[in-house]
PDB file of N, CA and C in Angstrom:
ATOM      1  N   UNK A   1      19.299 -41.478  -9.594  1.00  0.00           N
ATOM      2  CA  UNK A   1      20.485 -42.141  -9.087  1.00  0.00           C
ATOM      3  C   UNK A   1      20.525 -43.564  -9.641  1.00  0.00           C
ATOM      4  N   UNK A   2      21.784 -43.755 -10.177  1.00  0.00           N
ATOM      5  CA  UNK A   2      22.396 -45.705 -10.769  1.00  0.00           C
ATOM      6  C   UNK A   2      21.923 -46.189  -9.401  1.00  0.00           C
ATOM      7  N   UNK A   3      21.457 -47.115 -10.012  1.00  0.00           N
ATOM      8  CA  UNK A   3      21.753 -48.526  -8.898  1.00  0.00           C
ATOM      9  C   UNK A   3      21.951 -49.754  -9.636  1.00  0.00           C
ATOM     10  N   UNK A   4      23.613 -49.882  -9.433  1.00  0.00           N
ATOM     11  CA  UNK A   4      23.793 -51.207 -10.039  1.00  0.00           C
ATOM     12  C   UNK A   4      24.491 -52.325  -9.376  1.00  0.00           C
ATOM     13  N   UNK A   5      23.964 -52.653  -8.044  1.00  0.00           N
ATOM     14  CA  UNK A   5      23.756 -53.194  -6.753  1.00  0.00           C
ATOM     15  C   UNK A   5      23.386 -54.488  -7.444  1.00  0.00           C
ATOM     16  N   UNK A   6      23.853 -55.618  -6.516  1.00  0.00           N
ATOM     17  CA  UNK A   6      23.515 -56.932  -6.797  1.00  0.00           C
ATOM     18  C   UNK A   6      22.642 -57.354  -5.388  1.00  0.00           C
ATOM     19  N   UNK A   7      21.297 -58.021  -6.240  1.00  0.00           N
ATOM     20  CA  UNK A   7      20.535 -58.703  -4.590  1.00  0.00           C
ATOM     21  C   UNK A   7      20.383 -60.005  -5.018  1.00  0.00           C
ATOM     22  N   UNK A   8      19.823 -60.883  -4.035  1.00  0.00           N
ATOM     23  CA  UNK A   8      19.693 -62.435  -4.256  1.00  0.00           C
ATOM     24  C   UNK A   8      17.750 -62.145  -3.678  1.00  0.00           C
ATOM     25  N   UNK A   9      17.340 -62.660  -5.484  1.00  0.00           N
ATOM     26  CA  UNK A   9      16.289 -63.049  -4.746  1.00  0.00           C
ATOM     27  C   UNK A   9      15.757 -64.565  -4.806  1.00  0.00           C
ATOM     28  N   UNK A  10      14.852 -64.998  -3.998  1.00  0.00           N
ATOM     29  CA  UNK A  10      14.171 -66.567  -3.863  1.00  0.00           C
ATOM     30  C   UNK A  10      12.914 -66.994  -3.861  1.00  0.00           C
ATOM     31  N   UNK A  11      13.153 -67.790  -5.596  1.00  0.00           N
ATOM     32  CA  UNK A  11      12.253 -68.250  -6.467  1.00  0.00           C
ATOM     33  C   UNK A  11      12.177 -69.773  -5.637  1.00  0.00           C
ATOM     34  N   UNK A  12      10.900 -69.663  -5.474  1.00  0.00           N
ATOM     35  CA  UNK A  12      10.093 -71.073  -4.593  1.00  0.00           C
ATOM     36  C   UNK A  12       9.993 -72.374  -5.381  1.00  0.00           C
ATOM     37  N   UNK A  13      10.332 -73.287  -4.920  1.00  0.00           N
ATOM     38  CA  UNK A  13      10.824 -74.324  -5.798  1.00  0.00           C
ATOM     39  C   UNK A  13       9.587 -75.331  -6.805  1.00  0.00           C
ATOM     40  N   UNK A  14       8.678 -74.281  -6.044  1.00  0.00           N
ATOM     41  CA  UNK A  14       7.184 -74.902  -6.881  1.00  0.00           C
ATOM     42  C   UNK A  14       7.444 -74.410  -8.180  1.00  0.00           C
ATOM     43  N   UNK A  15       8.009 -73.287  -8.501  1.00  0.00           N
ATOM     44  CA  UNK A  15       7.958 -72.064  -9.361  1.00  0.00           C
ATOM     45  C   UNK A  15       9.117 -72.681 -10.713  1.00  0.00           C
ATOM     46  N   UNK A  16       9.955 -73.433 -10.388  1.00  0.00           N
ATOM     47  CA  UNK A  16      11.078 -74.087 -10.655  1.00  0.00           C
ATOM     48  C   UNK A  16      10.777 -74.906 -11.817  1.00  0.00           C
ATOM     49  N   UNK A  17      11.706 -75.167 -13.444  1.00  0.00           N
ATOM     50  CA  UNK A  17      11.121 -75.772 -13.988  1.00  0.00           C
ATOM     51  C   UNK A  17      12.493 -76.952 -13.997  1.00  0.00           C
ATOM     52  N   UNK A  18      12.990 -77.536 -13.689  1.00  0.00           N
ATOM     53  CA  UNK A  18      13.920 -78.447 -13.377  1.00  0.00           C
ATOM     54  C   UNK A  18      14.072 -79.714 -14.331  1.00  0.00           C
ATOM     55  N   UNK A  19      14.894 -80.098 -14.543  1.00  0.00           N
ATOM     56  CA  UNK A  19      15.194 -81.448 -14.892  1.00  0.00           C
ATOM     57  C   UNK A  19      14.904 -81.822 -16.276  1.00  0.00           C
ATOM     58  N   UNK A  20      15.511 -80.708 -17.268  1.00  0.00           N
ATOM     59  CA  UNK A  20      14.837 -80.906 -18.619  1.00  0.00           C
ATOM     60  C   UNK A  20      15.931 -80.556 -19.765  1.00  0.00           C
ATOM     61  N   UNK A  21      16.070 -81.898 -20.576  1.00  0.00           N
ATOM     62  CA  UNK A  21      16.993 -81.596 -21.711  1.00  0.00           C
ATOM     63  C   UNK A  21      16.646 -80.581 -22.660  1.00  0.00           C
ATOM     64  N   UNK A  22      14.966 -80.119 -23.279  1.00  0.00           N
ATOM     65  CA  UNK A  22      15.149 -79.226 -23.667  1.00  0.00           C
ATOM     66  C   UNK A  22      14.542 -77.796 -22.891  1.00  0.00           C
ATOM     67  N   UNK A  23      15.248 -76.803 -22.421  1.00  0.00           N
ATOM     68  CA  UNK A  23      14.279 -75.777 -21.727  1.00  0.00           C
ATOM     69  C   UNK A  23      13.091 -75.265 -22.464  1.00  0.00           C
ATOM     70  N   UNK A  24      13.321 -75.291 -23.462  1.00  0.00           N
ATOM     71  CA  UNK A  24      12.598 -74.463 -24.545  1.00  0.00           C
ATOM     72  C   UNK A  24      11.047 -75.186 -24.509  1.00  0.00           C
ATOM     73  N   UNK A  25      11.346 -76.416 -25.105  1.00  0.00           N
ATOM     74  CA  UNK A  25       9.965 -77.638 -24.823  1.00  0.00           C
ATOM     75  C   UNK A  25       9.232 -77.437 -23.562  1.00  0.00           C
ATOM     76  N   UNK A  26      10.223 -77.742 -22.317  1.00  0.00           N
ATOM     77  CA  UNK A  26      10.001 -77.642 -20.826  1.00  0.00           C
ATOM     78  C   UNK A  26       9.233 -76.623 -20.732  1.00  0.00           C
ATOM     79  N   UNK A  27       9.457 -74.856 -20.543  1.00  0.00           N
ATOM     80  CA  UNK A  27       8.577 -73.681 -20.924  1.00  0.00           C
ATOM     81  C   UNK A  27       7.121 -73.712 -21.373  1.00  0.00           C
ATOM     82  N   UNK A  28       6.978 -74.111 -22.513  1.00  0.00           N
ATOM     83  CA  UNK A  28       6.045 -74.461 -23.445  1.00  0.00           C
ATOM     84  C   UNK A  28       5.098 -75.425 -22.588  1.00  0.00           C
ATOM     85  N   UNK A  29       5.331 -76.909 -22.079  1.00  0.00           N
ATOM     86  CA  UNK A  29       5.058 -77.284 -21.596  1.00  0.00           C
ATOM     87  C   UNK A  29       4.423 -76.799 -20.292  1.00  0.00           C
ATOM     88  N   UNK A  30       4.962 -76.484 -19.875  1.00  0.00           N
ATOM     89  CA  UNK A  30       4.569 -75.795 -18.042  1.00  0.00           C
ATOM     90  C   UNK A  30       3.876 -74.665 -18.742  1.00  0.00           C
ATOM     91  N   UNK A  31       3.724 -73.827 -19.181  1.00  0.00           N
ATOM     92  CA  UNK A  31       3.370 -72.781 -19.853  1.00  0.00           C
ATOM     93  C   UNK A  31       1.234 -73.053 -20.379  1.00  0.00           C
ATOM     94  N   UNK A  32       1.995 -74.135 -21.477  1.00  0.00           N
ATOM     95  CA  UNK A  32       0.601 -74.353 -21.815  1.00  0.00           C
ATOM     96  C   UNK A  32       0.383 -76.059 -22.071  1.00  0.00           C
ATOM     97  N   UNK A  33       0.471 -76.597 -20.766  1.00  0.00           N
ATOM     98  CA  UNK A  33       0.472 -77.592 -20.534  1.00  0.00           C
ATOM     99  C   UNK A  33      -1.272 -78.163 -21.307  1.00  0.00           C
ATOM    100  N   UNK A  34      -2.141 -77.370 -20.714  1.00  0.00           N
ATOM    101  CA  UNK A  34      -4.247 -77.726 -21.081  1.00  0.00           C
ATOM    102  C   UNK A  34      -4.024 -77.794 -22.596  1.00  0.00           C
ATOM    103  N   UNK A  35      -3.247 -77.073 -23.342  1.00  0.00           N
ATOM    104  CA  UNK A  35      -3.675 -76.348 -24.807  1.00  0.00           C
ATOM    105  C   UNK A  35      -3.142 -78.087 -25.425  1.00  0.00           C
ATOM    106  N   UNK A  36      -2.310 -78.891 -25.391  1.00  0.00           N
ATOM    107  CA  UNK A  36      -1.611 -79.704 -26.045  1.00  0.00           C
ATOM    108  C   UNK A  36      -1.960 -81.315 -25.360  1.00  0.00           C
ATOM    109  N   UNK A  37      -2.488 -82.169 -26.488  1.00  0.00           N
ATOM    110  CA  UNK A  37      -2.854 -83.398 -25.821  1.00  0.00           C
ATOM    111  C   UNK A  37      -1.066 -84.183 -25.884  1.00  0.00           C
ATOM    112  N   UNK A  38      -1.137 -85.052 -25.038  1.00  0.00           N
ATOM    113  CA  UNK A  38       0.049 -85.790 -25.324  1.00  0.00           C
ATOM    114  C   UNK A  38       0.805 -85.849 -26.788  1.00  0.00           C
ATOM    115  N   UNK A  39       2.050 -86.060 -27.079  1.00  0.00           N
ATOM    116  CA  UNK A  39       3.160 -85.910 -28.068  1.00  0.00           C
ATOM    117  C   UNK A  39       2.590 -84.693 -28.759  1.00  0.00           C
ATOM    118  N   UNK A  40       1.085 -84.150 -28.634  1.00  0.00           N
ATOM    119  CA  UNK A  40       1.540 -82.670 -30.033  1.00  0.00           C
ATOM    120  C   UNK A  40       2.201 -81.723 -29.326  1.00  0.00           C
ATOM    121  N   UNK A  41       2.615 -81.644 -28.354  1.00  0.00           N
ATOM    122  CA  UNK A  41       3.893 -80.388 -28.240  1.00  0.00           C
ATOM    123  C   UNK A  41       5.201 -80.847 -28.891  1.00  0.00           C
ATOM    124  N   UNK A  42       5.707 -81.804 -28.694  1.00  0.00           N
ATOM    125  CA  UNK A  42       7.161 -82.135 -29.248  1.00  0.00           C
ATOM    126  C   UNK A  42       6.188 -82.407 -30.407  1.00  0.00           C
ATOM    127  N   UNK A  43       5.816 -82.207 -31.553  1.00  0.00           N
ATOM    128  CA  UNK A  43       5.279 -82.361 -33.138  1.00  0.00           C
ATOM    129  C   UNK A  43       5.144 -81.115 -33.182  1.00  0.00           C
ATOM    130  N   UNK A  44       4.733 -79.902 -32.599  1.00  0.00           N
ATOM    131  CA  UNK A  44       4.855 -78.615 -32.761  1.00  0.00           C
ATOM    132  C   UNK A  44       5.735 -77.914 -32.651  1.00  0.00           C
ATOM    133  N   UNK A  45       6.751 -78.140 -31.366  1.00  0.00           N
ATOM    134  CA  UNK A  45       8.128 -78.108 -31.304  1.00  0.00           C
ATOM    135  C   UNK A  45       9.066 -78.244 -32.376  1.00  0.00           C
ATOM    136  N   UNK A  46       8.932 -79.541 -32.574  1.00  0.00           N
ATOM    137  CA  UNK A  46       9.935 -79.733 -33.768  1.00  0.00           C
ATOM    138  C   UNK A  46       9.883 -79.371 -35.201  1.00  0.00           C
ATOM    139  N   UNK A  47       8.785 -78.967 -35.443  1.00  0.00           N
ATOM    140  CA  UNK A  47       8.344 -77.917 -36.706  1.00  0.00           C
ATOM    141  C   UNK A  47       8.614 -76.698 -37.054  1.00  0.00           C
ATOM    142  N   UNK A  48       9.287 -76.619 -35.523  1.00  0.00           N
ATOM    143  CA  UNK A  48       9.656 -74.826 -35.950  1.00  0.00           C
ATOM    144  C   UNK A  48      10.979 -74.788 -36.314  1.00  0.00           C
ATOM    145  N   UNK A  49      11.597 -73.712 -36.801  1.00  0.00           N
ATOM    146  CA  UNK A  49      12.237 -73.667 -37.905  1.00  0.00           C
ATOM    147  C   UNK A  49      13.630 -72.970 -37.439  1.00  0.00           C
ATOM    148  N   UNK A  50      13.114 -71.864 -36.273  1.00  0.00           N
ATOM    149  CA  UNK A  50      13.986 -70.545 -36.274  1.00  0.00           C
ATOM    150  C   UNK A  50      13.638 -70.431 -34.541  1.00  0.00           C
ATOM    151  N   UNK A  51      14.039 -69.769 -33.997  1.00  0.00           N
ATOM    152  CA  UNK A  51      14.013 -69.427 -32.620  1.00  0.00           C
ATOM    153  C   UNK A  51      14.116 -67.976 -32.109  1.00  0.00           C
ATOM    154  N   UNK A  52      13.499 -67.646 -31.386  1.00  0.00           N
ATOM    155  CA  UNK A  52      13.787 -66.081 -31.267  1.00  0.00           C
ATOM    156  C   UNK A  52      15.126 -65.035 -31.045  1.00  0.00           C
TER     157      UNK A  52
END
């Protein structure tokens, strides 16, 4: 049987990545915040070429 029913579900605001011009960076960041000392994420970021 379809079910193409709409529900509301609620993502906890810890969970939340908020307040960010780029999401993509933001992700990355929260993601693998340990792996990257200060500025080499935006230097790795901005090296890439193409996007998925």
């Amino acid at each position: 049987e379809l079910n193409d029913a709409n529900d509301i579900i609620d993502i906890p605001q810890d969970m939340l990545i908020e307040n960010s011009r780029d999401p993509l960076v933001a992700i990355v960041n929260s993601t693998y915040d340990q792996v990257f000392s200060h500025g080499q994420l935006y230097v790795a970021i901005s090296r890439v070429t193409t996007y998925f």
